[in-house]
C-alpha atoms as a PDB file:
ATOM      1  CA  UNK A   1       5.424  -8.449 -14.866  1.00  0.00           C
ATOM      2  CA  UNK A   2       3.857 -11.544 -13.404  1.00  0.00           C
ATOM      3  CA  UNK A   3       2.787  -9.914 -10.375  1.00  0.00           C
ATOM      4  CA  UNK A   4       1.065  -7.616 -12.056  1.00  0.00           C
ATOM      5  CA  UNK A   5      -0.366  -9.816 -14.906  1.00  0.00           C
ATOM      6  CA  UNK A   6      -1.846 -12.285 -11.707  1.00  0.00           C
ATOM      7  CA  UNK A   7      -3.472  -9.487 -10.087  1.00  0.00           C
ATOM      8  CA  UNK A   8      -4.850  -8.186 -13.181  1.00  0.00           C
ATOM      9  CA  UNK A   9      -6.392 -11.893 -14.057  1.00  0.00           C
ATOM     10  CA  UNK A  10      -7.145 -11.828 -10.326  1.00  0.00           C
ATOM     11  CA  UNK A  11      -9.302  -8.356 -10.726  1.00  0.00           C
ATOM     12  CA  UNK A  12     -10.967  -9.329 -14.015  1.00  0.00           C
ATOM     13  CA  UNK A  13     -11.899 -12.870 -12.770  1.00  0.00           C
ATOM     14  CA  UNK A  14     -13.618 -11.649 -10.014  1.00  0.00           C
ATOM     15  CA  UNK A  15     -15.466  -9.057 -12.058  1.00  0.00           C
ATOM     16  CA  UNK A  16     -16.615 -12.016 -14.033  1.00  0.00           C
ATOM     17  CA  UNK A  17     -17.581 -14.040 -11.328  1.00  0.00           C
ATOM     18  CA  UNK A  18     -19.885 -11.118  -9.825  1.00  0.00           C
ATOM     19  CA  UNK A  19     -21.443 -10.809 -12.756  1.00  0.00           C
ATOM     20  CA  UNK A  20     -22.064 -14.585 -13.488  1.00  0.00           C
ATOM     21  CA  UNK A  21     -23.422 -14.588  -9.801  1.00  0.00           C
ATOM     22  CA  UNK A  22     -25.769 -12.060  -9.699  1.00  0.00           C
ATOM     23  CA  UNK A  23     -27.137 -13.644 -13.090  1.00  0.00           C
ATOM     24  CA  UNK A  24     -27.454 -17.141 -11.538  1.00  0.00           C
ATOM     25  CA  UNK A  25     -29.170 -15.414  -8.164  1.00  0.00           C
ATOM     26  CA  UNK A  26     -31.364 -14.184 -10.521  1.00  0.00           C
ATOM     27  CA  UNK A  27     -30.298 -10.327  -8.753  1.00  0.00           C
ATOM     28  CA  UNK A  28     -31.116  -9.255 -12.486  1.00  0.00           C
ATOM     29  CA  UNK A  29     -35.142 -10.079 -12.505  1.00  0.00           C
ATOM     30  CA  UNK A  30     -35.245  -9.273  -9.340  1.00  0.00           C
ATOM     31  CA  UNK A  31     -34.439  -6.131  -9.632  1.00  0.00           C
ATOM     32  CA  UNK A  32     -35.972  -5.031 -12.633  1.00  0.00           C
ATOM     33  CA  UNK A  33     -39.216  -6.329 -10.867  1.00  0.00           C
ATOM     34  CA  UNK A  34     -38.392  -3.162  -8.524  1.00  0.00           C
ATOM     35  CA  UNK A  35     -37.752  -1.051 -11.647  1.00  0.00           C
ATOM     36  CA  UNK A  36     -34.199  -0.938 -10.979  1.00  0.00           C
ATOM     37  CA  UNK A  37     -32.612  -0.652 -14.501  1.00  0.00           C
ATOM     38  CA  UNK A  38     -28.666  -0.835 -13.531  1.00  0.00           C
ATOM     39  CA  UNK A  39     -26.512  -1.994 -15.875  1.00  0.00           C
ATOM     40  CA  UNK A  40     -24.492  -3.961 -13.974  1.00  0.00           C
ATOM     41  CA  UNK A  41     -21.672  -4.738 -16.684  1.00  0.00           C
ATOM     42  CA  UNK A  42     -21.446  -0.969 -17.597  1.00  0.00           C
ATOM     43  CA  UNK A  43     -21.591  -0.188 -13.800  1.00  0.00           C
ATOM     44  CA  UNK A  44     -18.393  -2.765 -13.353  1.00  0.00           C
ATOM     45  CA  UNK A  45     -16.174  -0.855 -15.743  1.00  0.00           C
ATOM     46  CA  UNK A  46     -16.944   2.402 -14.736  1.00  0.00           C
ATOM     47  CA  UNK A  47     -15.887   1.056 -11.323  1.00  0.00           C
ATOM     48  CA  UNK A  48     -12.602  -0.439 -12.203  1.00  0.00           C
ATOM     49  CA  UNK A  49     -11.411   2.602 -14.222  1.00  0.00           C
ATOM     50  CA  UNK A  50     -12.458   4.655 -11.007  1.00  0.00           C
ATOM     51  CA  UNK A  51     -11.110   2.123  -8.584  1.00  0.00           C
ATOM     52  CA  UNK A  52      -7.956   1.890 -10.539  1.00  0.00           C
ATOM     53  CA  UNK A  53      -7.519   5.551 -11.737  1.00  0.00           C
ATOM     54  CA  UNK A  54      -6.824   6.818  -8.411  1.00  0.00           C
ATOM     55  CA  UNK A  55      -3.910   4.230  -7.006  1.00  0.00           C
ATOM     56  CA  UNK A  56      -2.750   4.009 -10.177  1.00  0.00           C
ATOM     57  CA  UNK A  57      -2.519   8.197 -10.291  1.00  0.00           C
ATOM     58  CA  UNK A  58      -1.417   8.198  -6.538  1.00  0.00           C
ATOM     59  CA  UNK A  59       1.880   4.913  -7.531  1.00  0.00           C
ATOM     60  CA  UNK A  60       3.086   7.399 -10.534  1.00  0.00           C
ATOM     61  CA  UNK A  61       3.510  10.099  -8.474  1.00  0.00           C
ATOM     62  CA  UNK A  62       4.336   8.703  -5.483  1.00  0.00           C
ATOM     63  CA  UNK A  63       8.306   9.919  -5.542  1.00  0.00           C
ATOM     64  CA  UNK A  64       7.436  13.198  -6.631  1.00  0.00           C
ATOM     65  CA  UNK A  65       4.902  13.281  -3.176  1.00  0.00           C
ATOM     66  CA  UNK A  66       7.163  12.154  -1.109  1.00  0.00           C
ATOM     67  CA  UNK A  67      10.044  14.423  -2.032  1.00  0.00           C
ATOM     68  CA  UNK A  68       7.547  17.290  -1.313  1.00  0.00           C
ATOM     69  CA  UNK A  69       5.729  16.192   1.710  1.00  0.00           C
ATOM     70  CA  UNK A  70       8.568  14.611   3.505  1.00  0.00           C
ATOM     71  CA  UNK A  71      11.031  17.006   2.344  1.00  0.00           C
ATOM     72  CA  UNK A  72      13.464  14.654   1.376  1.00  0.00           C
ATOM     73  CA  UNK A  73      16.901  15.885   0.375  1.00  0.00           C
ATOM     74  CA  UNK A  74      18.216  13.879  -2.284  1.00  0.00           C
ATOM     75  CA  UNK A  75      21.650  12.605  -1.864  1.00  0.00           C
ATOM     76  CA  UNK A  76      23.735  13.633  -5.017  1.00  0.00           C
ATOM     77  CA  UNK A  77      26.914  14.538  -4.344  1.00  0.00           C
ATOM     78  CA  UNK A  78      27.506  12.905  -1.478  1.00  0.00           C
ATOM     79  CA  UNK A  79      29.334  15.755   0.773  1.00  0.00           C
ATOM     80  CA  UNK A  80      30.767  13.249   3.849  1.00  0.00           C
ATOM     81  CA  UNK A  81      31.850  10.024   4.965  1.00  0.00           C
ATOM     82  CA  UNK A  82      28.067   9.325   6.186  1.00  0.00           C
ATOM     83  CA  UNK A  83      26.261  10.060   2.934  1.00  0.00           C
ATOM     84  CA  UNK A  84      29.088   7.939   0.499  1.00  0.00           C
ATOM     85  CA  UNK A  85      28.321   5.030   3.358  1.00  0.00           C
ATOM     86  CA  UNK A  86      24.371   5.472   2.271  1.00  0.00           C
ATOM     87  CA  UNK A  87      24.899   6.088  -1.149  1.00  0.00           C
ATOM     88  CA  UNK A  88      27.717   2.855  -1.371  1.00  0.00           C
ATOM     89  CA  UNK A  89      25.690   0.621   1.341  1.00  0.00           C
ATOM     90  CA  UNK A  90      22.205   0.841  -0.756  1.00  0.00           C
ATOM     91  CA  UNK A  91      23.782   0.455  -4.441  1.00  0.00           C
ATOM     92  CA  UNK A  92      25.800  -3.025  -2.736  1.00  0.00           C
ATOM     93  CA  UNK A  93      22.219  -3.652  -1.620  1.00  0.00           C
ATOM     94  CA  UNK A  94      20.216  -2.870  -5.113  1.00  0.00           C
ATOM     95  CA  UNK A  95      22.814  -5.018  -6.929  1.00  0.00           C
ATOM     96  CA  UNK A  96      22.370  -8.067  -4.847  1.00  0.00           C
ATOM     97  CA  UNK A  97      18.784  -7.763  -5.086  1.00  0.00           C
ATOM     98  CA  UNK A  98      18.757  -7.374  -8.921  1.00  0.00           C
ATOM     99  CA  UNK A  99      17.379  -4.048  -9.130  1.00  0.00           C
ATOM    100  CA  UNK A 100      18.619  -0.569 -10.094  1.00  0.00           C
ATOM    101  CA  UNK A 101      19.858   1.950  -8.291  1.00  0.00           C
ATOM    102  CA  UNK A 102      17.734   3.883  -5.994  1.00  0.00           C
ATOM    103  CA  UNK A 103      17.302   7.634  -5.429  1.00  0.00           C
ATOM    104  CA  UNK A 104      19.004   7.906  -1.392  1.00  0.00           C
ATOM    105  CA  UNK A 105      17.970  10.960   0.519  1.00  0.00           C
ATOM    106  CA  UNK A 106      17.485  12.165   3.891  1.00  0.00           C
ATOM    107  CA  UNK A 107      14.786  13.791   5.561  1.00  0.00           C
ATOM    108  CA  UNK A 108      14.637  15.531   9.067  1.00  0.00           C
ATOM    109  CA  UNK A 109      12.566  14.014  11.875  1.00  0.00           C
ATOM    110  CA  UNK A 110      12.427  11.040  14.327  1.00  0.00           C
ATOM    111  CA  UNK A 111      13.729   7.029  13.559  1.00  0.00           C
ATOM    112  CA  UNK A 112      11.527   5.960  10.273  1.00  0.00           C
ATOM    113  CA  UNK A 113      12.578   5.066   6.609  1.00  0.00           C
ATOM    114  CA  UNK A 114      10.616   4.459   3.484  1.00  0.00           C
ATOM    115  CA  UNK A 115      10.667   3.314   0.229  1.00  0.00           C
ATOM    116  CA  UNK A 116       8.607   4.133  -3.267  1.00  0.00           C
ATOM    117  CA  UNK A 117       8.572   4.865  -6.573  1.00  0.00           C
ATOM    118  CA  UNK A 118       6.402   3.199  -9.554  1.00  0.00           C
ATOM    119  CA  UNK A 119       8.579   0.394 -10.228  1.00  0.00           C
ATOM    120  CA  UNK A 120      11.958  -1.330  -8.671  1.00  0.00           C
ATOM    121  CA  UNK A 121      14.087   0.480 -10.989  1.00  0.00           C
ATOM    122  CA  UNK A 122      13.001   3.728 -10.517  1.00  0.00           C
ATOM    123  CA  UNK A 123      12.779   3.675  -6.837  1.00  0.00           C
ATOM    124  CA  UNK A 124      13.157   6.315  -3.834  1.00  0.00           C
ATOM    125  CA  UNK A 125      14.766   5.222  -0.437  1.00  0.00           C
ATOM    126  CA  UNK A 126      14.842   7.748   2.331  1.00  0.00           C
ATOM    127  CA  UNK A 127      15.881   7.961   6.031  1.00  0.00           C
ATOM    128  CA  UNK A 128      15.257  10.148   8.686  1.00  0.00           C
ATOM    129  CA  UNK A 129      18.004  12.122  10.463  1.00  0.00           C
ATOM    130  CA  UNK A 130      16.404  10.443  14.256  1.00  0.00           C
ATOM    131  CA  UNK A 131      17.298   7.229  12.264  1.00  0.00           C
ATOM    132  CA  UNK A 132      21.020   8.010  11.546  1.00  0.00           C
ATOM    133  CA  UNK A 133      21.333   9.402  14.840  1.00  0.00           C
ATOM    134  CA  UNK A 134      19.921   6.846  17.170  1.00  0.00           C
ATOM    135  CA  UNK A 135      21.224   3.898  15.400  1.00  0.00           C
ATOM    136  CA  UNK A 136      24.910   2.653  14.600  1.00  0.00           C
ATOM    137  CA  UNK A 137      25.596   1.529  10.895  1.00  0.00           C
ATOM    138  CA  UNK A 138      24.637  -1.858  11.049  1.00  0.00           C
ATOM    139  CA  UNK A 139      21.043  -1.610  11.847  1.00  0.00           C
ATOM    140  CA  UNK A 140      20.883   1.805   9.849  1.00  0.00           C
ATOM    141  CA  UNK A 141      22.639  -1.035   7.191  1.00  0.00           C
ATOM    142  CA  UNK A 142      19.779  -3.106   8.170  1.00  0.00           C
ATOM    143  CA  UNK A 143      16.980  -0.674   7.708  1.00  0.00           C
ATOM    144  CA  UNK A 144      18.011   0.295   4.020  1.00  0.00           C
ATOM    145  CA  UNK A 145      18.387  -3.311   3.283  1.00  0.00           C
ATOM    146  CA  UNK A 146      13.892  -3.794   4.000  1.00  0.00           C
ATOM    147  CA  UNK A 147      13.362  -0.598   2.453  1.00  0.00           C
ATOM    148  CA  UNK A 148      15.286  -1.927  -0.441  1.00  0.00           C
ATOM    149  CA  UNK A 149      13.561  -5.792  -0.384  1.00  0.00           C
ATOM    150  CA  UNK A 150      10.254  -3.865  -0.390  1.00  0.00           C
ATOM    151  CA  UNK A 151      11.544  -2.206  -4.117  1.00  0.00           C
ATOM    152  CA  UNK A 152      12.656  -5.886  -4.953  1.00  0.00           C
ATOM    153  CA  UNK A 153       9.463  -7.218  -3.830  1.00  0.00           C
ATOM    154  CA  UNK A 154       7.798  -5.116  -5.994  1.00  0.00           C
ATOM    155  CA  UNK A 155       5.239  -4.144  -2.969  1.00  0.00           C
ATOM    156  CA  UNK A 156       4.501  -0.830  -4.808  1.00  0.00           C
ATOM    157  CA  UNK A 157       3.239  -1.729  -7.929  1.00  0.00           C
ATOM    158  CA  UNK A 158       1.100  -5.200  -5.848  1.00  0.00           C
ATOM    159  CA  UNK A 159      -0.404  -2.537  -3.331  1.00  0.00           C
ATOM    160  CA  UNK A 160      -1.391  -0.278  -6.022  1.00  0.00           C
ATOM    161  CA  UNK A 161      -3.069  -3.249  -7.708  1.00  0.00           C
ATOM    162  CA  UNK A 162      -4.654  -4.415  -4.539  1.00  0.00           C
ATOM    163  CA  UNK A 163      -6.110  -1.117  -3.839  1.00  0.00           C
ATOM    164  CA  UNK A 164      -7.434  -0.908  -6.978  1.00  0.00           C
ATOM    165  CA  UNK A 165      -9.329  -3.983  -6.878  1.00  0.00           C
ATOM    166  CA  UNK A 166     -10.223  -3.220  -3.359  1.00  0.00           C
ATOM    167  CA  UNK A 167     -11.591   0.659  -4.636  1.00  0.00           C
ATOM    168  CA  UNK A 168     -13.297  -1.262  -7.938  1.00  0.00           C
ATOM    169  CA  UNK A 169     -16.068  -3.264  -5.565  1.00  0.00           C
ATOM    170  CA  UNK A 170     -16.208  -0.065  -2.992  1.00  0.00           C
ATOM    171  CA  UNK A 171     -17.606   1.758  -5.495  1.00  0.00           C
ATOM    172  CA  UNK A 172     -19.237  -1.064  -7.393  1.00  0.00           C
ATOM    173  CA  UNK A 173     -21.433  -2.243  -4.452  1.00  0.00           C
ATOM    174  CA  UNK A 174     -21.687   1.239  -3.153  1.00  0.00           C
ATOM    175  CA  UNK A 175     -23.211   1.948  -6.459  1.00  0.00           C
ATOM    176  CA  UNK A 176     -25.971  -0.658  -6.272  1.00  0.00           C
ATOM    177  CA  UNK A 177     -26.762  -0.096  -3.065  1.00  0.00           C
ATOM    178  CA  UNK A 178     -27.534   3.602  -3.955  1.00  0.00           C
ATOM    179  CA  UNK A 179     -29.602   2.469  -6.627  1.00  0.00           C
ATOM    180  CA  UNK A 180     -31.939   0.047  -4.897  1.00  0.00           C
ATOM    181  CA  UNK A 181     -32.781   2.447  -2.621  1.00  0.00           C
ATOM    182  CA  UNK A 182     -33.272   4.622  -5.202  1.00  0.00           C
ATOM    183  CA  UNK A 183     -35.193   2.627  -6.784  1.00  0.00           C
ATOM    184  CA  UNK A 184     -37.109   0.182  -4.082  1.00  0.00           C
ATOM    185  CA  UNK A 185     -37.005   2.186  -1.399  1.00  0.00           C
ATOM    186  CA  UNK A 186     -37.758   6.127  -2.712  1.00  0.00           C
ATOM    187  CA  UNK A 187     -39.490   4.664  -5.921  1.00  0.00           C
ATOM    188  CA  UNK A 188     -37.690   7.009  -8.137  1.00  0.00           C
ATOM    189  CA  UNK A 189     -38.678   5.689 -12.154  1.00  0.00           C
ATOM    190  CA  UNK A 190     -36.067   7.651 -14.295  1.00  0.00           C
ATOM    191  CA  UNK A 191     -32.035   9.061 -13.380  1.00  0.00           C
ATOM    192  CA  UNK A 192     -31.509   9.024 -10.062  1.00  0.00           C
ATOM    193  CA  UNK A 193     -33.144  11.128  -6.887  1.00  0.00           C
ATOM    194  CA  UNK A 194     -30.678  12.657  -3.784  1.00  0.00           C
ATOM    195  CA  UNK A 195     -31.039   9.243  -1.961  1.00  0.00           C
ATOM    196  CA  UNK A 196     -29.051   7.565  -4.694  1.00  0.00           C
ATOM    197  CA  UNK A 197     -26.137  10.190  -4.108  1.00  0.00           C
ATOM    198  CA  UNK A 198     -26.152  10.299  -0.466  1.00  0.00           C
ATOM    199  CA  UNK A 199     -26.820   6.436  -0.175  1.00  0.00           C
ATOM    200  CA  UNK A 200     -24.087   6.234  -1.877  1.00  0.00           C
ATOM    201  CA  UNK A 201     -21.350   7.903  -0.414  1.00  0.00           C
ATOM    202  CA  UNK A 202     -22.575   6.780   3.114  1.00  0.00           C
ATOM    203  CA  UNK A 203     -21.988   2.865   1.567  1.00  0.00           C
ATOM    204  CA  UNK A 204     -18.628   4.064  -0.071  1.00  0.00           C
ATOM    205  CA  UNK A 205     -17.427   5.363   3.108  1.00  0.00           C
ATOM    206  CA  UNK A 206     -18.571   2.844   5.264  1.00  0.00           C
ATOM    207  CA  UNK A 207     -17.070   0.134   2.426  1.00  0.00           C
ATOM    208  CA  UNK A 208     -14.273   1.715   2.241  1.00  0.00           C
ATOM    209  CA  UNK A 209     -13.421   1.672   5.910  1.00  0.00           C
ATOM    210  CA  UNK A 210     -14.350  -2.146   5.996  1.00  0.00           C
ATOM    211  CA  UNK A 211     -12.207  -2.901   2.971  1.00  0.00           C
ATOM    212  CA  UNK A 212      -9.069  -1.114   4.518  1.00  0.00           C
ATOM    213  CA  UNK A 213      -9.261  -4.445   6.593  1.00  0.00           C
ATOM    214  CA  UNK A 214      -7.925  -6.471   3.605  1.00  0.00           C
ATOM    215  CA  UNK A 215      -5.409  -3.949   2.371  1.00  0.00           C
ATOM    216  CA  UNK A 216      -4.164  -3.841   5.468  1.00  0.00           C
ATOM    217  CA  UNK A 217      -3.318  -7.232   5.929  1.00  0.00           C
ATOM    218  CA  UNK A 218      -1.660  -7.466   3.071  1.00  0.00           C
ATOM    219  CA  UNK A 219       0.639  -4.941   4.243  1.00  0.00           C
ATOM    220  CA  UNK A 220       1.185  -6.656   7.471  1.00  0.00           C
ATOM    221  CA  UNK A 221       2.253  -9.924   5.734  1.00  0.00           C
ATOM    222  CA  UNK A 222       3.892  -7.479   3.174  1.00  0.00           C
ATOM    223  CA  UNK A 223       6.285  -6.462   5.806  1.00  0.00           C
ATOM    224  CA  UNK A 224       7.326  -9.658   7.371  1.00  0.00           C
ATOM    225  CA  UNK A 225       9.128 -10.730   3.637  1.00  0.00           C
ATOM    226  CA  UNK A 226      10.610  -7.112   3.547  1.00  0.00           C
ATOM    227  CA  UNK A 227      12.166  -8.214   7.244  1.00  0.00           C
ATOM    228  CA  UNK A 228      13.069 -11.764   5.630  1.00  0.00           C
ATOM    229  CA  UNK A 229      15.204  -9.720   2.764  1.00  0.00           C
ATOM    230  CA  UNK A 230      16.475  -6.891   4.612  1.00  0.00           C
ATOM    231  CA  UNK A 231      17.986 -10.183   7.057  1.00  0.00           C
ATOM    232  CA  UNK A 232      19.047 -11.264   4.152  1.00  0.00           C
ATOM    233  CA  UNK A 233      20.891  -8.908   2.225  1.00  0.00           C
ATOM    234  CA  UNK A 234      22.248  -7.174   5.801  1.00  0.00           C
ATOM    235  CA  UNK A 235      22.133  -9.838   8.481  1.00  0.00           C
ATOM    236  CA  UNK A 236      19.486 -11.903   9.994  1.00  0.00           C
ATOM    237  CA  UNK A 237      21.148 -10.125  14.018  1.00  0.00           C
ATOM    238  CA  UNK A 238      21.510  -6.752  12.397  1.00  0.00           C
ATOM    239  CA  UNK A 239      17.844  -6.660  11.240  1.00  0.00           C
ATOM    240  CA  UNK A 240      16.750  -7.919  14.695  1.00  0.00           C
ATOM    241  CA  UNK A 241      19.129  -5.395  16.163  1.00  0.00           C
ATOM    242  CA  UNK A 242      17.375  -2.456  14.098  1.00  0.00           C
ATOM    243  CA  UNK A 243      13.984  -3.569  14.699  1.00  0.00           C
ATOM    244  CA  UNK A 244      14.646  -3.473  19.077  1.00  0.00           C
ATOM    245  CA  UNK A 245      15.947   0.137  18.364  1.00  0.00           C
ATOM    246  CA  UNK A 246      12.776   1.228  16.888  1.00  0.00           C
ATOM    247  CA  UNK A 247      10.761   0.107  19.834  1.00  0.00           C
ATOM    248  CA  UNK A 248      13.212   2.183  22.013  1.00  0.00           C
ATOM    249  CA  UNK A 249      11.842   5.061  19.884  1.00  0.00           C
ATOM    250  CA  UNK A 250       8.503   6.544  21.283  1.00  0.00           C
ATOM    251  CA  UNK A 251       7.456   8.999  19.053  1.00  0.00           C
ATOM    252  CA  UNK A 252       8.217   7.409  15.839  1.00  0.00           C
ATOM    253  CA  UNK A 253       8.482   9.923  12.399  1.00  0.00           C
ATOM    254  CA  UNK A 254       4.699   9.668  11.044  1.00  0.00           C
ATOM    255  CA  UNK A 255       4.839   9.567   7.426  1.00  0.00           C
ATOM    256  CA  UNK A 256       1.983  10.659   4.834  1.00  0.00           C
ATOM    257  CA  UNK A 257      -0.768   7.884   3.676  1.00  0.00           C
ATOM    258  CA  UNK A 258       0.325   7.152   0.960  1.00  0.00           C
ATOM    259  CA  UNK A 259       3.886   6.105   1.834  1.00  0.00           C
ATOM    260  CA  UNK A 260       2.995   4.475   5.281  1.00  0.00           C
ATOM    261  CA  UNK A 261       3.017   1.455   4.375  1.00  0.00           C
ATOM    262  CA  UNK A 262       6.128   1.075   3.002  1.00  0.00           C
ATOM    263  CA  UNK A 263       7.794   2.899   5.923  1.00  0.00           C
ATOM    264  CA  UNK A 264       9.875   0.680   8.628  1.00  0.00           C
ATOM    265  CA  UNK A 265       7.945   1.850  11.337  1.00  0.00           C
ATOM    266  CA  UNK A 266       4.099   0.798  11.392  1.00  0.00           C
ATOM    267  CA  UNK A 267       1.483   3.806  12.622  1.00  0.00           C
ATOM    268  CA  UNK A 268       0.101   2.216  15.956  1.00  0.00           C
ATOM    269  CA  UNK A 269      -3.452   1.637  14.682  1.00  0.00           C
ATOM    270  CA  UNK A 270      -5.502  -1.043  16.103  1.00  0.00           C
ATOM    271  CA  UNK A 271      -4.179  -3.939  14.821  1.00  0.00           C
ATOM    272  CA  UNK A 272      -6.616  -5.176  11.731  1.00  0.00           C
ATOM    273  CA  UNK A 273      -6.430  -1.435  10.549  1.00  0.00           C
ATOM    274  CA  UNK A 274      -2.208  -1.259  11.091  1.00  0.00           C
ATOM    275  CA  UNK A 275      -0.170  -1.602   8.155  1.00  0.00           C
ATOM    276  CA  UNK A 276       2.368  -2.869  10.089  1.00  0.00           C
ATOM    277  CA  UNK A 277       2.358  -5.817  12.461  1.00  0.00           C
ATOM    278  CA  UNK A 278       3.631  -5.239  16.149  1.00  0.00           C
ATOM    279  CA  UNK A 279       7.406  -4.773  16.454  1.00  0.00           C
ATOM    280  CA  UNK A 280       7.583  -7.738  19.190  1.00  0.00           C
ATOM    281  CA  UNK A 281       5.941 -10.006  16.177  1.00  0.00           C
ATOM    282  CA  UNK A 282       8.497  -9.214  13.660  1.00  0.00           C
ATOM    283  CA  UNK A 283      11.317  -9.690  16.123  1.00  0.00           C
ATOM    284  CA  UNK A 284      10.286 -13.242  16.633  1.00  0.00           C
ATOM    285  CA  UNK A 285       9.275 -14.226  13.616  1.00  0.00           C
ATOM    286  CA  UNK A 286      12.896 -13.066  12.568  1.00  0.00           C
ATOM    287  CA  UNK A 287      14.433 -15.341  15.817  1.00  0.00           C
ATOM    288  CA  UNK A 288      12.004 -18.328  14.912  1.00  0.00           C
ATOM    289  CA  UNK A 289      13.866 -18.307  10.665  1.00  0.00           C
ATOM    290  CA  UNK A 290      10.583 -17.297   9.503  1.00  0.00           C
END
């Protein structure tokens, strides 16, 4: 509840601090020198309820997604010795990190492993069957033991909440840029003319991409504490152990968007644009204590 109650103080303090800002530039008179009547204020709400509407939409139904896209077979009567080792390894794991249990299930496809769900008690952790097969139980014990300090984290509710804030001044300044050229550039006097529309998706995209900078980051440094719990709760060795598999692996499970960041593996993007830092990095800062 914290987490979420900072990054909601976080969102509307900026918001308030845009607005102050523009006031003191004196963006207002300017602009309504060039006949550009934006709201601004009105034009900030509308973009928080769109910014937030979609990740909020895309955390709630993030289990249901991934059981569909992934085609994750859900572990519920465990039917041999491997699945009761899952099922009994992550509910040791979800008691010593204080939440509750976890949905466990299994989904075909090369070494990878994610967690979601809208909050830590209500979670999803799934494996791949190239994860059970290429690693022994320690690092596989390893592996569910990040995907579980990522639900303990609470990394799925703060990413939602960063992309939202992210999305709210994406389509905030994409909005205003739309409408001075609307306005300045096309002199249009009343609504809005097709530069304003096609200004403004250009800006949104081109936002957009620039913005992923910052989520992404946050995912990076997102991932290093998930390494820092799953050594905790399995084994500082066994998570270094896991992590030196994965590099072994070269074609890596790829998993859908919106679950890619809370996957083990990262998605070999350039790095400002990965969600995940390089393997190499994570083993080290794992050797160095960090």
């Amino acid at each position: 509840m914290l987490r979420i109650l900072l990054f909601l103080g976080t969102n509307v303090a900026i918001i308030a601090l845009i607005s102050v800002t523009f006031r003191l530039l004196g963006l207002d008179g300017i602009l309504q020198q060039n006949g550009v009547d934006l709201d601004m204020n009105a034009l900030l709400v509308y973009s928080a309820v769109i910014g937030f509407s979609g990740s909020l939409i895309s955390l709630f139904i993030s289990k249901f997604m991934a059981k569909k896209t992934m085609g994750v077979q859900l572990i519920e009567a465990p039917q041999s010795s491997d699945e009761h080792w899952l099922i009994n390894t992550v509910q040791h794991q979800a008691q010593a990190a204080g939440i509750g249990m976890p949905e466990v299930g299994i989904f075909q496809g090369a070494p990878n492993a994610f967690a979601t769900g809208w909050n830590k008690n209500a979670a999803l952790v799934a494996v791949s069957t190239g994860l059970l097969q290429s690693m022994n139980r320690d690092e596989v014990e390893a592996v569910l033991a990040h995907e579980v300090s990522h639900v303990a984290n609470g990394d799925m509710v703060t990413m939602t909440l960063i992309q939202g804030v992210i999305n709210t001044f994406v389509v905030f300044f994409s909005r205003v840029i739309g409408h001075v050229v609307d306005r300045v550039v096309f002199k249009v006097e009343r609504g809005h003319g097709p530069a304003f529309w096609i200004v403004s998706l250009v800006a949104q995209f081109v936002l957009g991409i620039l913005a992923s900078i910052i989520v992404m980051w946050f995912s990076r440094w997102r991932e290093y504490r998930a390494d820092a719990g799953g050594a905790n709760l399995a084994g500082r060795q066994k998570m270094i152990s896991a992590l030196r598999k994965l590099k072994q692996a070269h074609d890596p499970q790829p998993l859908p968007d919106e679950m890619a960041a809370f996957g083990i593996s990262g998605s070999g993007l350039k790095e400002l644009f990965a969600s995940h830092p390089p393997l190499d990095d994570r083993i080290a800062a794992l050797e160095k204590g960090a």
